[in-house]
N, C-alpha and C. Protein backbone atom coordinates (compact mmCIF):
# COMPACT_ATOMS: atom_id res chain seq x y z
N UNK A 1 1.48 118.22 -4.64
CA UNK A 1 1.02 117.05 -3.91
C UNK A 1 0.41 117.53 -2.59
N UNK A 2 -0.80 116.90 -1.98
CA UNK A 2 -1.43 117.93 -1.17
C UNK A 2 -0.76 116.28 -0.39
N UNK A 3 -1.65 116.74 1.12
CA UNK A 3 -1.69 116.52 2.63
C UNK A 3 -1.67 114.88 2.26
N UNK A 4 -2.68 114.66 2.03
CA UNK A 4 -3.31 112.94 2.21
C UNK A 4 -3.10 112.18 0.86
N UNK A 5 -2.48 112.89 -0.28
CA UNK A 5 -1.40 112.23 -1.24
C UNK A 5 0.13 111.40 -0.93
N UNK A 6 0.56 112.60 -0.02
CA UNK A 6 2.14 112.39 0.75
C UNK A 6 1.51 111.63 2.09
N UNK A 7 0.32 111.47 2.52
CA UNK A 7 0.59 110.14 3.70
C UNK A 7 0.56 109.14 2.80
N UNK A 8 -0.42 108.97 1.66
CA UNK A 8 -0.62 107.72 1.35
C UNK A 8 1.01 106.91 0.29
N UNK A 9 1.47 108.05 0.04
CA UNK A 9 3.05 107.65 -0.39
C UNK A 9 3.64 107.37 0.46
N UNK A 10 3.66 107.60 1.81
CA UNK A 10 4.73 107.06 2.58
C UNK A 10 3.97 105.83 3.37
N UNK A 11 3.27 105.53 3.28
CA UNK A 11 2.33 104.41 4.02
C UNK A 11 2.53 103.44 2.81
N UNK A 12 2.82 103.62 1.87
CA UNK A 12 2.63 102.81 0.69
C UNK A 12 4.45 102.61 0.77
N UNK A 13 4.87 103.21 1.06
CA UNK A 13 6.52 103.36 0.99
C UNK A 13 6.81 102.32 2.36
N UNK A 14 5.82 102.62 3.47
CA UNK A 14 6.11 101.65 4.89
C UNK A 14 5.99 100.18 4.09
N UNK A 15 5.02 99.86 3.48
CA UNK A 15 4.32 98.36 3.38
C UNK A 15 5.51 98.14 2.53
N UNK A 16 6.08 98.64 1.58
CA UNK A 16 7.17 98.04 0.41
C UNK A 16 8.23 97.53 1.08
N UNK A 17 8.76 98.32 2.10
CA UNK A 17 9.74 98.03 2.77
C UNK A 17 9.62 96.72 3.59
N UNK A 18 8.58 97.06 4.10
CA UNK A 18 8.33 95.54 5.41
C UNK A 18 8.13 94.61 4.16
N UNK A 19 7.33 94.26 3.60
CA UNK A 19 7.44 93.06 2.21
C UNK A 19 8.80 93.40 1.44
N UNK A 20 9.45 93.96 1.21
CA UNK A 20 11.11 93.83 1.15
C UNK A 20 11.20 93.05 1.72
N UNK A 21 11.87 93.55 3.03
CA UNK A 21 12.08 92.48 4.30
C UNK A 21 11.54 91.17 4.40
N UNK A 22 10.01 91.00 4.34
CA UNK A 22 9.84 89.83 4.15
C UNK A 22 10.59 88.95 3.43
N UNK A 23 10.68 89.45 2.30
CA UNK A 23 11.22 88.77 0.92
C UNK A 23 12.44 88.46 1.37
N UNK A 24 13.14 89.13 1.91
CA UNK A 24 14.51 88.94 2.29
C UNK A 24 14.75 87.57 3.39
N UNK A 25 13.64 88.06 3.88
CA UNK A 25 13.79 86.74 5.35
C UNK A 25 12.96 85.79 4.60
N UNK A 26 12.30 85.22 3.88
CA UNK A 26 12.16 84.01 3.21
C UNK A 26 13.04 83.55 2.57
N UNK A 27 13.41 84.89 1.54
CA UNK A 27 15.09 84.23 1.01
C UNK A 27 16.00 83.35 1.47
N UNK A 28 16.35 84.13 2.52
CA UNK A 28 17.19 83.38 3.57
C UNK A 28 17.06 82.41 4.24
N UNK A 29 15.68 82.19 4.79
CA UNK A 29 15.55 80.47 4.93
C UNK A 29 15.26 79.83 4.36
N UNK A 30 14.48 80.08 2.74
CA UNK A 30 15.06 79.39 1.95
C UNK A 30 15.97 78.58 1.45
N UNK A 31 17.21 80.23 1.36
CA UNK A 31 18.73 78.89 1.60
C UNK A 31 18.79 77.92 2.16
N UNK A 32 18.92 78.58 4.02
CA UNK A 32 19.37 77.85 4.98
C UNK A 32 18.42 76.77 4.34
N UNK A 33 17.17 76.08 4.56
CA UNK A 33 16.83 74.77 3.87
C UNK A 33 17.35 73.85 2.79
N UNK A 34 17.81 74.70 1.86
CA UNK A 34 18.50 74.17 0.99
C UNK A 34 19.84 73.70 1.38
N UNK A 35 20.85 74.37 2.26
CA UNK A 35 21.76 73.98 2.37
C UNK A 35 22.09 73.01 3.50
N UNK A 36 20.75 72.97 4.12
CA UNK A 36 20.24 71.55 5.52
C UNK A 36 20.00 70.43 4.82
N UNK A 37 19.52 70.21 3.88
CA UNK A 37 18.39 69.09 2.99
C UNK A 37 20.18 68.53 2.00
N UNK A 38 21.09 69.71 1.60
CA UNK A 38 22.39 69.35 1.26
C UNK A 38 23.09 68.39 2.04
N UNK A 39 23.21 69.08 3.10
CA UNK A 39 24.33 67.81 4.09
C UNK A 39 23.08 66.88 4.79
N UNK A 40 22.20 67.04 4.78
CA UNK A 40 21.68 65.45 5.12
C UNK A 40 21.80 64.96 4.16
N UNK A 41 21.92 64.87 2.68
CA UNK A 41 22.13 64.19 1.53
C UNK A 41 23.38 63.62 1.38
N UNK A 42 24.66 64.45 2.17
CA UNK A 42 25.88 63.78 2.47
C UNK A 42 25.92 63.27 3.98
N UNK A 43 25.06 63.05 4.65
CA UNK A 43 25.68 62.47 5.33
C UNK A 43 24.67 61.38 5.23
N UNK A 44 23.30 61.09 4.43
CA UNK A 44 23.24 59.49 4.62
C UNK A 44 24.23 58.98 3.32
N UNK A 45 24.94 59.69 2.56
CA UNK A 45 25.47 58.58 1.29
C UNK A 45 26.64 58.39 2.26
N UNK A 46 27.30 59.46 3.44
CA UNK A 46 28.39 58.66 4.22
C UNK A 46 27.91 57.31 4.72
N UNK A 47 26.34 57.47 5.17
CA UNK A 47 26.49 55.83 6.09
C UNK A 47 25.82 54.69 5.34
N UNK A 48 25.84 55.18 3.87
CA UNK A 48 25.54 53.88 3.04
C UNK A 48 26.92 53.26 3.03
C-alpha cells in the first residue's frame, strides 16, 4: 500500500466515524422524541 492509498484509508476511516456518530446522535433524539410525544400522550388522557 503506497503513500496516498493509506491517507485515503484513513480519511475514509475519519468520515465513517463522524457519520457513526452522527447516526448515534440522531438515534438518540430520536428516542428522546419518542419518549416526549409518550408522556404528552399521558398526560392529556390524565386531563380528559
Amino acid at each position: 500500500m503506497n503513500y496516498e492509498t493509506g491517507f485515503q484509508l484513513g480519511v475514509m476511516e475519519a468520515r465513517m466515524k463522524k457519520m457513526r456518530k452522527q447516526r448515534d446522535e440522531y438515534k438518540k433524539q430520536s428516542d428522546e422524541l419518542i419518549e416526549d410525544i409518550a408522556k404528552l400522550r399521558e398526560r392529556i388522557k390524565e386531563m380528559e
